[in-house]
Protein backbone atom coordinates (compact mmCIF):
# COMPACT_ATOMS: atom_id res chain seq x y z
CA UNK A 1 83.61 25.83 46.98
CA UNK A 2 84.86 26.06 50.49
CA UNK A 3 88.56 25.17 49.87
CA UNK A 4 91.55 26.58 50.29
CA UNK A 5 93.14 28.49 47.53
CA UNK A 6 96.35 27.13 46.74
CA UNK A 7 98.25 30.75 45.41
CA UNK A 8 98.78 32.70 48.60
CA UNK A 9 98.14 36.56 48.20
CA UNK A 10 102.33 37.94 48.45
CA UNK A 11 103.31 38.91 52.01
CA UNK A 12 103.94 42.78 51.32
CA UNK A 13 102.07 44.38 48.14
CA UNK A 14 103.70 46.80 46.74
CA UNK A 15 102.57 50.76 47.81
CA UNK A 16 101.14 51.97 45.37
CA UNK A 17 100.53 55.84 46.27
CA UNK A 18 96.95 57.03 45.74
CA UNK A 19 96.52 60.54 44.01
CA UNK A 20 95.59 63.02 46.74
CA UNK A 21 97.40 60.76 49.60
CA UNK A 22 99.88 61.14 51.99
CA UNK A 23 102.34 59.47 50.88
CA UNK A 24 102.98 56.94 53.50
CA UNK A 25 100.87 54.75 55.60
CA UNK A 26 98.27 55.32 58.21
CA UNK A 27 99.87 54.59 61.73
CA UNK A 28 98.33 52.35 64.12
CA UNK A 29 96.24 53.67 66.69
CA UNK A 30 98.74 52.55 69.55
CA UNK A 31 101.71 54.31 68.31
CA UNK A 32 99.78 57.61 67.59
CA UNK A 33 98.77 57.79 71.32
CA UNK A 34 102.18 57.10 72.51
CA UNK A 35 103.15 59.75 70.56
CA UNK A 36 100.57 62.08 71.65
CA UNK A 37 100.85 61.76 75.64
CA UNK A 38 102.57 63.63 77.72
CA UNK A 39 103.34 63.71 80.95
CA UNK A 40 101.01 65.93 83.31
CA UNK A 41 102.80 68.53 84.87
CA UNK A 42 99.65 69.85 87.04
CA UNK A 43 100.33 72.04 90.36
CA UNK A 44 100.23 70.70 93.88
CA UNK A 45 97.50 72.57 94.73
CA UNK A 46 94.50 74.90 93.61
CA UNK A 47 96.06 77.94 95.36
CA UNK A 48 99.60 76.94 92.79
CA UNK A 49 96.88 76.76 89.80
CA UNK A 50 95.22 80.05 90.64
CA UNK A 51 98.74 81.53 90.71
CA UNK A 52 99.66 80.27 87.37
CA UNK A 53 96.49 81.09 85.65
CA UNK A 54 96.94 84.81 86.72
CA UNK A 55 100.32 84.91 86.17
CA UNK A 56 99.53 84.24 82.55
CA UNK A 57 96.53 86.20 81.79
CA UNK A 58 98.49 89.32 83.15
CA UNK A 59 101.25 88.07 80.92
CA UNK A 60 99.01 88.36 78.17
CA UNK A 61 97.68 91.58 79.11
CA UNK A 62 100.75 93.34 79.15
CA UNK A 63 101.39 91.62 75.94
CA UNK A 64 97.83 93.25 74.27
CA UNK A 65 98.40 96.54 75.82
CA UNK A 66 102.18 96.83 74.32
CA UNK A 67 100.71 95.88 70.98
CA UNK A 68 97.41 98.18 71.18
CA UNK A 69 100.25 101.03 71.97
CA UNK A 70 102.25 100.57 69.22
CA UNK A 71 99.57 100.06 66.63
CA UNK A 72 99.44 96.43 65.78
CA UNK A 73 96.45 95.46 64.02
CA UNK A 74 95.65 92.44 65.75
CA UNK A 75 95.85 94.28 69.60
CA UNK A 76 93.56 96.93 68.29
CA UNK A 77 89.66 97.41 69.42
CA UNK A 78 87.28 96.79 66.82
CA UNK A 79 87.06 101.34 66.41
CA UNK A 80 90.51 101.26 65.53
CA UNK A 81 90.73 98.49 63.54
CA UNK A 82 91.38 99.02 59.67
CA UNK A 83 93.36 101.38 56.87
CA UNK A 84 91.04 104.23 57.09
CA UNK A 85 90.98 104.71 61.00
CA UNK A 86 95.18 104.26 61.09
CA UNK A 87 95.21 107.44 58.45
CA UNK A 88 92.56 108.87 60.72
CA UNK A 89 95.53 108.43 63.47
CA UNK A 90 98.09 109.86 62.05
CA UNK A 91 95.81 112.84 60.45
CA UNK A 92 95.14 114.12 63.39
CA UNK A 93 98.88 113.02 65.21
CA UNK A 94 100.42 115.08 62.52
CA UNK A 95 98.96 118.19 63.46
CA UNK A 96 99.02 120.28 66.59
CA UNK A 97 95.16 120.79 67.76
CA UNK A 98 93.12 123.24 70.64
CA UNK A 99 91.08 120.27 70.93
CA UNK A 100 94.29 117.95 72.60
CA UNK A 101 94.99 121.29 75.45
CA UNK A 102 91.45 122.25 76.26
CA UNK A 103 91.45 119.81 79.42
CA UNK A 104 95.14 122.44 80.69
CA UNK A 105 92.71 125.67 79.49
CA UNK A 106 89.64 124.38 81.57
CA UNK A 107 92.35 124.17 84.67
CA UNK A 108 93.56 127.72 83.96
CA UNK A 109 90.22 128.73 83.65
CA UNK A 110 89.24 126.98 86.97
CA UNK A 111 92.56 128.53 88.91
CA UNK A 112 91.36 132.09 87.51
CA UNK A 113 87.96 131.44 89.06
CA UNK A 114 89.77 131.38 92.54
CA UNK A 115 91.36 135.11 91.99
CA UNK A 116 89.46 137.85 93.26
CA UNK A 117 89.98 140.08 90.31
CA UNK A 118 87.44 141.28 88.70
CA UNK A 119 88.99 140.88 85.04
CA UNK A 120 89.55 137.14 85.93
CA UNK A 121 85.85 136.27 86.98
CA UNK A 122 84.76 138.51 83.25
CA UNK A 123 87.38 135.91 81.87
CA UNK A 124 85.93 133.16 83.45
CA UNK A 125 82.78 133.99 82.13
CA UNK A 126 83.29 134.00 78.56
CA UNK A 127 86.22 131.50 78.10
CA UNK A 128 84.92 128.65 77.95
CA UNK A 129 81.89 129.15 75.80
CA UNK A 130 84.34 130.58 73.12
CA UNK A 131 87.19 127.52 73.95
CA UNK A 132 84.44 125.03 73.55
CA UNK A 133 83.22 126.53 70.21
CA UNK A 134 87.11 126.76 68.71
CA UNK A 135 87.03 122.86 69.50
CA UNK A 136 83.86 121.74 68.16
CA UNK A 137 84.76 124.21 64.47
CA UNK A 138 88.35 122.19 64.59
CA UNK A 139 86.33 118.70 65.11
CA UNK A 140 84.00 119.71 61.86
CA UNK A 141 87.23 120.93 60.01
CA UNK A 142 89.49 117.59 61.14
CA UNK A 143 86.09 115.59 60.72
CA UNK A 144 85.86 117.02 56.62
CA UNK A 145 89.55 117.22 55.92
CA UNK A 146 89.87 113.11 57.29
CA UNK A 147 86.69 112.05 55.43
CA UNK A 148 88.39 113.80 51.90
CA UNK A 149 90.99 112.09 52.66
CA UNK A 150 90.15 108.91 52.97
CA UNK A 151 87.66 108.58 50.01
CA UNK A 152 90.39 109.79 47.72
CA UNK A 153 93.02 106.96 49.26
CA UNK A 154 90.98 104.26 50.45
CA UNK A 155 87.88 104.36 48.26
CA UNK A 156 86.89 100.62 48.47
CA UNK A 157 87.10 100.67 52.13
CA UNK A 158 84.45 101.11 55.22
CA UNK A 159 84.89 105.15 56.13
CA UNK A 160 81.99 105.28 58.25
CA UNK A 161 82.29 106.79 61.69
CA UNK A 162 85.70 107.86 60.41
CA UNK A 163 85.12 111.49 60.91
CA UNK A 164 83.78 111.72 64.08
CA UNK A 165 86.62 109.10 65.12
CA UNK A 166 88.84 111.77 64.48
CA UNK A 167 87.24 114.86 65.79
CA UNK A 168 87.44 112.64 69.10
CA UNK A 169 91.41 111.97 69.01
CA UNK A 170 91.63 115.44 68.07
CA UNK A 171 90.15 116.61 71.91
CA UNK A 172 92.35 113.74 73.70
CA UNK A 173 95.69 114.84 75.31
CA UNK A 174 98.72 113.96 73.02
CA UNK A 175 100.91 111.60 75.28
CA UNK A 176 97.53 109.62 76.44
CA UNK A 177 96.16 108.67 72.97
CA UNK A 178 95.74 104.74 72.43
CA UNK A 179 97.26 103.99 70.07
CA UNK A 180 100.12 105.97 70.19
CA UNK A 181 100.77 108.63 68.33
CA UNK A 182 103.11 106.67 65.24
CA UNK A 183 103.99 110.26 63.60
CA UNK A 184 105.26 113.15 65.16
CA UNK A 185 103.61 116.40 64.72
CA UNK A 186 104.35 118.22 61.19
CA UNK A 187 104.63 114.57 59.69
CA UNK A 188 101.70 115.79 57.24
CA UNK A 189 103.15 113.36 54.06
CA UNK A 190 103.47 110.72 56.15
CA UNK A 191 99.45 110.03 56.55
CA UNK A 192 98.00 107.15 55.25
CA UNK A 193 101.68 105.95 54.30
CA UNK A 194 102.87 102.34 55.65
């Protein structure tokens, strides 16, 4: 009962790989944490940590506000995130708009205020009423055209908001739009494309 067997188990069995496995054999906890360490490379001093730490988040920064620029999906803010609010973009990109110069009319209309012409102040008067009502019927007709537009090429996709997304580029200057403008103006068959 409590004797000593007299076959001795063979040194190495032979691996035998499971189905599923690795393939090769578990390594021992020793070498696995040689393997992970490294050596600490920490900074002298707070002020040197400080320093690197901002040093890297503006890296990264710059890096996000490149990307946003140019478009790339993963930069993007959750508004302009998604197929239907890029063909959004370049709807309203393509097209030359009131909307985009109505900040350079309200800074006419505000230098004409200054003259003391008669005809000027009349101007003044009735300018901007009319400028702001050319704007908002361009917003509705941008907001429409954008929201036809997008249920006939992305009909499976979220097009809420995508309207009034629009009608909002539509007012912003050209050159200050985030994301950038990706088609030039008169691009109209290259909406929605790419």
């Amino acid at each position: 009962m409590f004797r000593r067997r007299t076959q001795e188990a063979p040194e190495n069995p032979p691996q035998v790989a499971k189905p599923g496995g690795k393939g090769r054999p578990t390594p021992k906890r020793s070498e696995a944490e040689k393997r992970r360490r490294q050596p600490i490379t920490a900074p002298a001093n707070r002020k040197d940590a400080y320093k690197k730490v901002r040093e890297r988040q503006a890296a990264e920064r710059t890096k996000a506000r490149e990307g946003m620029a140019r478009g790339e999906e993963k930069y993007l803010l959750k508004r302009d995130k998604g197929p239907v609010r890029k063909m959004a973009r370049d709807y309203v990109d393509a097209r030359r708009t009131v909307g985009s110069y109505l900040m350079y009319a309200m800074f006419g209309i505000v230098a004409l205020s200054l003259l003391p012409i008669a005809a000027a102040k009349l101007a003044v008067l009735f300018a901007p009423p009319l400028l702001l009502a050319v704007v908002f019927i361009e917003g509705l007709l941008i907001s429409r055209g954008v929201k036809r537009l997008a249920a006939e090429r992305h009909p499976g996709e979220d097009q809420k908001g995508a309207g009034l997304y629009a009608a909002m580029r539509a007012m912003q200057i050209r050159r200050l739009r985030v994301p950038s403008p990706q088609v030039k103006i008169g691009e109209k068959e290259a909406v929605g494309k790419g």
